[in-house]
Protein backbone atom coordinates (compact mmCIF):
# COMPACT_ATOMS: atom_id res chain seq x y z
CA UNK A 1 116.66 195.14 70.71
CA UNK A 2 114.36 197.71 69.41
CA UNK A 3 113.76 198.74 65.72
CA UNK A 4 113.01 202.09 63.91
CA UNK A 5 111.47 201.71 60.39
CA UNK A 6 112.18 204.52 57.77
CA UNK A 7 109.87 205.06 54.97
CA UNK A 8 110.62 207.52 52.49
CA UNK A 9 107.24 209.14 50.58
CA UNK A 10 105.59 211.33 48.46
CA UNK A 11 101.77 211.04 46.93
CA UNK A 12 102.37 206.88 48.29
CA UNK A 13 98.51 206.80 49.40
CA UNK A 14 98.33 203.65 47.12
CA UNK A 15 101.49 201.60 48.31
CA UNK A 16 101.33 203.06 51.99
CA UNK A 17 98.54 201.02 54.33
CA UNK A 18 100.15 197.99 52.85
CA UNK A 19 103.45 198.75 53.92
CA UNK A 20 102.74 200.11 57.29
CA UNK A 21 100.72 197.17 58.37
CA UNK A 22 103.60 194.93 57.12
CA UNK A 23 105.94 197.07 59.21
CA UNK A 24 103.81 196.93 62.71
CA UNK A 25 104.88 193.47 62.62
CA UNK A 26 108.16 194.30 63.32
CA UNK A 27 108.18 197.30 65.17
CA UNK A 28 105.55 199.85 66.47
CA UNK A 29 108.25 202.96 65.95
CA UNK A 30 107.52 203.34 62.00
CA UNK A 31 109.18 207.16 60.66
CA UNK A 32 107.53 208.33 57.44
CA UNK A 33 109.49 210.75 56.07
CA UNK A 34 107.49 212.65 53.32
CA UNK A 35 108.52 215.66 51.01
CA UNK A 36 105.38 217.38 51.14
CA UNK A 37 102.66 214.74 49.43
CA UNK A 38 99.30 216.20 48.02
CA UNK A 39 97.75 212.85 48.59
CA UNK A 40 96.13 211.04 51.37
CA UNK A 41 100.11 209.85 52.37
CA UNK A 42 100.18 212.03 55.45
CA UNK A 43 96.69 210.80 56.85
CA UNK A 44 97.75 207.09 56.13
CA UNK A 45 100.55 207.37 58.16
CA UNK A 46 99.42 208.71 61.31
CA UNK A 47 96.45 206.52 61.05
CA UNK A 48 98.87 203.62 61.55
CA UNK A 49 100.27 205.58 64.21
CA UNK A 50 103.39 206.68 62.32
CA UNK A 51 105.77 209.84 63.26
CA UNK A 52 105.73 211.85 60.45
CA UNK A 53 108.32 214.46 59.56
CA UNK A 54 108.93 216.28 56.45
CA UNK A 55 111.48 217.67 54.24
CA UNK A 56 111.31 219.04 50.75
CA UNK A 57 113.08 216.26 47.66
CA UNK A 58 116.91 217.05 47.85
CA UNK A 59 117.89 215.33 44.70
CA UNK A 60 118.10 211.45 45.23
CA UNK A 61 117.11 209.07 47.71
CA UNK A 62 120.58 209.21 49.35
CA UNK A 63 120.25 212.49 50.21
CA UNK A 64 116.65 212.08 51.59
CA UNK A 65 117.30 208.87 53.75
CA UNK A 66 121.14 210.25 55.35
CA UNK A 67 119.02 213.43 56.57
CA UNK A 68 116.25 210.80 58.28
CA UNK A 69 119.02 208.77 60.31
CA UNK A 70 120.21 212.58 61.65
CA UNK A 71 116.65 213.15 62.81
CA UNK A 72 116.24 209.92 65.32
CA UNK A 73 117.23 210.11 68.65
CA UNK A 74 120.74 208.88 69.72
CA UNK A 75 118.85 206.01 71.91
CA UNK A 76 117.48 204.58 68.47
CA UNK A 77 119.12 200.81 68.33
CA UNK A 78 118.42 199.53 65.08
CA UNK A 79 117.16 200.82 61.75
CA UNK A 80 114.74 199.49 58.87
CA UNK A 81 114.85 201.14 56.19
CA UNK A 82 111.70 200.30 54.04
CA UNK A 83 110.38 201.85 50.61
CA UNK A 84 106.49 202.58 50.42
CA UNK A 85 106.14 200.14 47.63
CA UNK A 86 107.47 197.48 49.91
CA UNK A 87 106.36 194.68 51.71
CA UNK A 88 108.22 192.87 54.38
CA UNK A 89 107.18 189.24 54.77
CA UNK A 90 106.25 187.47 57.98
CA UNK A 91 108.62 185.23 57.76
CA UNK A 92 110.86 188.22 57.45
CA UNK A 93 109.93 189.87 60.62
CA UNK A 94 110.13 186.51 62.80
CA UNK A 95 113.36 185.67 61.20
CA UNK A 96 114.55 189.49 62.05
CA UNK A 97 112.38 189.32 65.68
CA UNK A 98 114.75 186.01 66.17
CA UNK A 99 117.91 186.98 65.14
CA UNK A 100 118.11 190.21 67.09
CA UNK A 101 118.84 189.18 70.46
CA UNK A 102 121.27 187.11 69.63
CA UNK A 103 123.72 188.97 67.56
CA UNK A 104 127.27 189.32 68.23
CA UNK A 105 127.39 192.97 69.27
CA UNK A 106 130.44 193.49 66.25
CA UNK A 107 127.43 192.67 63.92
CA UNK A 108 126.00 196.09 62.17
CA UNK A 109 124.15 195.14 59.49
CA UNK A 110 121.59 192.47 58.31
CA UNK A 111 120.74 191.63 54.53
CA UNK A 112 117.78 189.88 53.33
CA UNK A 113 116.42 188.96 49.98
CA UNK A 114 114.20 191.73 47.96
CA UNK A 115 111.77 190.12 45.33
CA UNK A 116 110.37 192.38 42.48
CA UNK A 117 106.68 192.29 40.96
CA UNK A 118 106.29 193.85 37.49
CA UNK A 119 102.74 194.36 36.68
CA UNK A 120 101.26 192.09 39.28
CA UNK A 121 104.38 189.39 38.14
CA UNK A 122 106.99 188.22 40.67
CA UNK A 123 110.08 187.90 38.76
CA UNK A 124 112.39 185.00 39.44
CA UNK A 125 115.22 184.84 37.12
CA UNK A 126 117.13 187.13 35.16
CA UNK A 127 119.62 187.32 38.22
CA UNK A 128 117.15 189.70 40.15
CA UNK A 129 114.80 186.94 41.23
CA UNK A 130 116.85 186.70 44.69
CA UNK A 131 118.80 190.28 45.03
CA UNK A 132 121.28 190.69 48.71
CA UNK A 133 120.07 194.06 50.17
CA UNK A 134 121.28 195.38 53.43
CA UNK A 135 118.05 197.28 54.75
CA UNK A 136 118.80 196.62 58.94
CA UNK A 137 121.52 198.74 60.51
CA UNK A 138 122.75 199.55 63.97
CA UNK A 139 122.28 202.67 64.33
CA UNK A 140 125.39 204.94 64.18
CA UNK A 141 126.99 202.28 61.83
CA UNK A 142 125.21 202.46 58.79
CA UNK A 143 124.15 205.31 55.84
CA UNK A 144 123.09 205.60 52.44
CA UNK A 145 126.30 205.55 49.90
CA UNK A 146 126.59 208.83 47.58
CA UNK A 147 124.69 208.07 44.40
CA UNK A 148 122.27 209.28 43.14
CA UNK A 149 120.43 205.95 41.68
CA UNK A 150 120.60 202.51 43.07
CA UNK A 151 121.90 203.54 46.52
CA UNK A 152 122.96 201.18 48.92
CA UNK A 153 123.21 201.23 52.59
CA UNK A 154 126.95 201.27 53.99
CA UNK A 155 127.63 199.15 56.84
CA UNK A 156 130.93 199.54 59.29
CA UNK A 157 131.77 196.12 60.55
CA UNK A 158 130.14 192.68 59.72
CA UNK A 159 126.85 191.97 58.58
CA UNK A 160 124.63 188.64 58.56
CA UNK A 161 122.48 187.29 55.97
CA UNK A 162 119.17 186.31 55.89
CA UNK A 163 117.36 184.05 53.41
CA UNK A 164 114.15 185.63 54.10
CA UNK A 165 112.48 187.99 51.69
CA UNK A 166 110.61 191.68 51.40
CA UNK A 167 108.74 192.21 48.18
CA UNK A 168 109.02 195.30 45.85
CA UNK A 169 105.47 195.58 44.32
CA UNK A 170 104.36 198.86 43.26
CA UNK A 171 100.56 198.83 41.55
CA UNK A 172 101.07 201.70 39.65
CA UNK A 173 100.47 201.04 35.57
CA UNK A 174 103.01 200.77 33.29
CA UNK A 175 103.09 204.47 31.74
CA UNK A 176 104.07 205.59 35.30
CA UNK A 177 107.03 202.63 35.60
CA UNK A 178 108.29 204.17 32.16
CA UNK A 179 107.87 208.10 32.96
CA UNK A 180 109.95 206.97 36.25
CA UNK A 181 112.49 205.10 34.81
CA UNK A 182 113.29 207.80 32.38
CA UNK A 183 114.02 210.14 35.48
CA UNK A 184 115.82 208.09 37.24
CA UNK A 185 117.82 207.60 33.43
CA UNK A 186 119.08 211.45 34.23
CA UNK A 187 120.07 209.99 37.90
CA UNK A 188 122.06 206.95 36.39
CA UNK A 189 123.46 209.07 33.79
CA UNK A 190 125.14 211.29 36.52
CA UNK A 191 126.38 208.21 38.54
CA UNK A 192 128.02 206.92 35.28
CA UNK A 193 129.52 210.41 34.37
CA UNK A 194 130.96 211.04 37.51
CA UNK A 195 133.04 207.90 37.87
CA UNK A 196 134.61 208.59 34.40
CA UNK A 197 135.28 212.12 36.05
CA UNK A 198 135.34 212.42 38.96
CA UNK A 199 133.52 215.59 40.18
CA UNK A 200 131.60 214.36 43.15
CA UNK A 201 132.77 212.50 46.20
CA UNK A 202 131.84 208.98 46.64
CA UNK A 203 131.90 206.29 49.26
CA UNK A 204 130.73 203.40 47.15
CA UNK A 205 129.89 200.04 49.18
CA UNK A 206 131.89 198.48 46.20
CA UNK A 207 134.93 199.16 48.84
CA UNK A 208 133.70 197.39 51.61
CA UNK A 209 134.48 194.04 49.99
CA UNK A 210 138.11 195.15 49.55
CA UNK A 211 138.25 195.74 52.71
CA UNK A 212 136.68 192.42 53.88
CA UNK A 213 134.13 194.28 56.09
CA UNK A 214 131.19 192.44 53.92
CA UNK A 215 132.18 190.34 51.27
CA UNK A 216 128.57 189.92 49.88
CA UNK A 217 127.09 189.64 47.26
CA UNK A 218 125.84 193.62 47.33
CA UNK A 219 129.58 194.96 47.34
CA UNK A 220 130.48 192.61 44.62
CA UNK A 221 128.06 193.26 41.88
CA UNK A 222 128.95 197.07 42.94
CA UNK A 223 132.27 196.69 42.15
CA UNK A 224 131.41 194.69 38.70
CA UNK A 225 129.32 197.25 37.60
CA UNK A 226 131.82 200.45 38.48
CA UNK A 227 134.78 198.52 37.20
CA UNK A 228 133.88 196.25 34.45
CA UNK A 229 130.39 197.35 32.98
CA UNK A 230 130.72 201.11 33.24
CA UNK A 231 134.50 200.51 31.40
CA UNK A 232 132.08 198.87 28.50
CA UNK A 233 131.43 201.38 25.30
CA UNK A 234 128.22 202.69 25.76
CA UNK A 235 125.05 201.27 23.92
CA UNK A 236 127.13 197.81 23.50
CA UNK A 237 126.89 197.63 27.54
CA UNK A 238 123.06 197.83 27.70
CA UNK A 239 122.81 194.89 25.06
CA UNK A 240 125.67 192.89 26.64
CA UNK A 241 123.56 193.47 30.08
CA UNK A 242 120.20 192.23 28.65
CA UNK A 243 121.37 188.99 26.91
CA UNK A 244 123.67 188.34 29.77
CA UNK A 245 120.24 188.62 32.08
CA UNK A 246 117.96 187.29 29.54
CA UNK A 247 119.68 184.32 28.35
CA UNK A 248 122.45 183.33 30.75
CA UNK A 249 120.59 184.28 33.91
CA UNK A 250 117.12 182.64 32.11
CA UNK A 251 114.95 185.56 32.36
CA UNK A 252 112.77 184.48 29.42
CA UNK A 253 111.60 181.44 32.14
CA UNK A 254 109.83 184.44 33.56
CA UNK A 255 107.21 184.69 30.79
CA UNK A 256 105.71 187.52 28.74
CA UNK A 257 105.19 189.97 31.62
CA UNK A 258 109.01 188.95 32.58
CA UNK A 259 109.57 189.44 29.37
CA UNK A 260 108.95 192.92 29.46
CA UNK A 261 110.00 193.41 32.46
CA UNK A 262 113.76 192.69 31.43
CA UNK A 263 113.58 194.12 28.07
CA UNK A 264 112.57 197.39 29.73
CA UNK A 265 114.70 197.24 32.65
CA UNK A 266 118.26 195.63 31.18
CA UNK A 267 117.89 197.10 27.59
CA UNK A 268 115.45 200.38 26.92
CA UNK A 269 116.23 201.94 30.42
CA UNK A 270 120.20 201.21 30.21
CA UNK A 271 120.42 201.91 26.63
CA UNK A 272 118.37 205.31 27.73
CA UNK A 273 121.14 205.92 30.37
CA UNK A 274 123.80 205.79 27.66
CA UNK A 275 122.00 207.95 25.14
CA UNK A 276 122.07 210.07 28.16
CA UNK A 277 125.40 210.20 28.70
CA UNK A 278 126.45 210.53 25.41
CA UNK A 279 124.43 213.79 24.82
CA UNK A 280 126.15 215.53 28.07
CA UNK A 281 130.02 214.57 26.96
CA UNK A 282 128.52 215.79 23.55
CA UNK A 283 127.50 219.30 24.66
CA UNK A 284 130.75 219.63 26.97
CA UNK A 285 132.85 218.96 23.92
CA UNK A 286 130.55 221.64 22.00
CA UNK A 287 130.65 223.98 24.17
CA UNK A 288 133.78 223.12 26.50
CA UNK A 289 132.07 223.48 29.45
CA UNK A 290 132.90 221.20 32.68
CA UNK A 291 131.13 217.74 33.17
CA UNK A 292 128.88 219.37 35.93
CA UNK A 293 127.47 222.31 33.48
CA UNK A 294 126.83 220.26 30.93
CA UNK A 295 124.95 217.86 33.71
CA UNK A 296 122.78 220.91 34.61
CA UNK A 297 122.17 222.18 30.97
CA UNK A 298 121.45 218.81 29.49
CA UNK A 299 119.53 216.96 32.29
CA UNK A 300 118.36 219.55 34.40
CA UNK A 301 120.87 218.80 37.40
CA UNK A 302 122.56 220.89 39.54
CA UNK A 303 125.30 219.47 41.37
């Protein structure tokens, strides 16, 4: 069984050695896919002997990675798909360099466990310490859900889980994690707006558990959040989301920088997304205009 790792990019020269030589463990067919970086990305990658192709930002990560898939070759077998600031571990690759040959072909999709760092921290509570995420796909089986934040890879058929872990770690400083956050607050915003109305097409993973293709753990906080915390009055949900993470889930064992890390995460960015979605229904009501104007006027957005 071969493997073809994805990496999406753009100005990653700091994250991008590091995740390369953590993904030439597992396979020597690594595709960068870049949208035109300034940096030192492009150089990186073919010094670690990766195929680079490039297409300009089309809105959201979902977007970006359905477009790579259509650009391998129909003899690719399985797919990785990896972010720059990632790092998969070595017990990771020899659980995945293991497991391969001996799949059930009905099998489609693998999940492992994705650990965050904030500021050099690993976090381990606050019910993100151990997150399901379904990164290795047959290929032909398996594309990015339409969202445009917090997208998901759908699967056709069963999946298998893994226990073993790749680590989100990005070494940028904190300024950048907040000036990113609040752009990917207009992204969420959208997401939230458009299942209240409907204006976009989606083919959330949330559906796979009702249909018992993957009952994991990935389709069932999907459906949670579409169906119960999006239902929530906006600005209580964010609050709701941080105690329920901060308390509950123990997120203050994580210490100050975990601290942070949920009060930024759970409460300002959520409560940012709200304030966000307000302001659109606002101008829409002001100016009766449909959801996707006021998207474009308000956020900057075109749909």
């Amino acid at each position: 069984m071969t493997v073809t790792a994805i990496i999406l990019t753009f100005n990653e020269e700091l994250h991008l050695a590091r995740c390369l030589e953590s993904a030439a463990k597992l396979t020597s067919d690594m595709v960068v896919v870049d949208c035109f970086s300034t940096d030192r990305t492009l150089e990186i990658a073919r010094q670690y002997g990766a195929t680079v192709i490039q297409r300009a930002w089309d809105n959201n990560h979902s977007n970006q990675v359905n477009w790579a898939l259509s650009q391998l070759p129909v003899s690719t077998q399985w797919v990785m798909r990896i972010d720059a600031d990632e790092i998969l571990s070595d017990q990771l690759v020899s659980d995945i360099h293991a497991l391969l040959p001996t799949l059930d072909p009905k099998v489609n999709g693998v999940t492992c466990i994705r650990q965050m760092c904030f500021q050099g921290k690993l976090i381990r509570y606050g019910a993100v310490g151990a997150n399901q995420v379904l990164r290795l796909f047959r290929y032909g089986f398996g594309q990015s859900e339409a969202r445009w934040m917090d997208e998901h890879i759908k699967v056709e058929g069963p999946v298998v889980h893994l226990k073993s872990v790749m680590i989100d770690d990005n070494l940028q400083p904190l300024s950048w994690w907040i000036d990113k956050h609040n752009h990917y607050s207009n992204r969420e915003a959208v997401d939230l707006l458009n299942l209240k109305y409907q204006f976009a097409a989606q083919n959330s993973v949330a559906a796979l558990s009702t249909k018992g293709n993957s009952n994991t753990a990935i389709g069932t906080k999907r459906w949670i959040k579409e169906n119960i915390y999006a239902r929530l009055p906006g600005g209580l949900r964010s609050s709701v989301y941080f105690l329920w993470r901060y308390i509950f889930m123990l997120g203050f064992l994580d210490g100050a920088r975990g601290t942070q890390f949920h009060f930024l995460q759970a409460l300002w960015y959520r409560s940012l997304v709200d304030a966000k979605v307000a302001e659109v229904e606002r101008y829409m009501k002001k100016h009766r205009v449909s959801p996707q104007e006021a998207i474009e006027s308000v956020l900057g957005i075109a749909l």
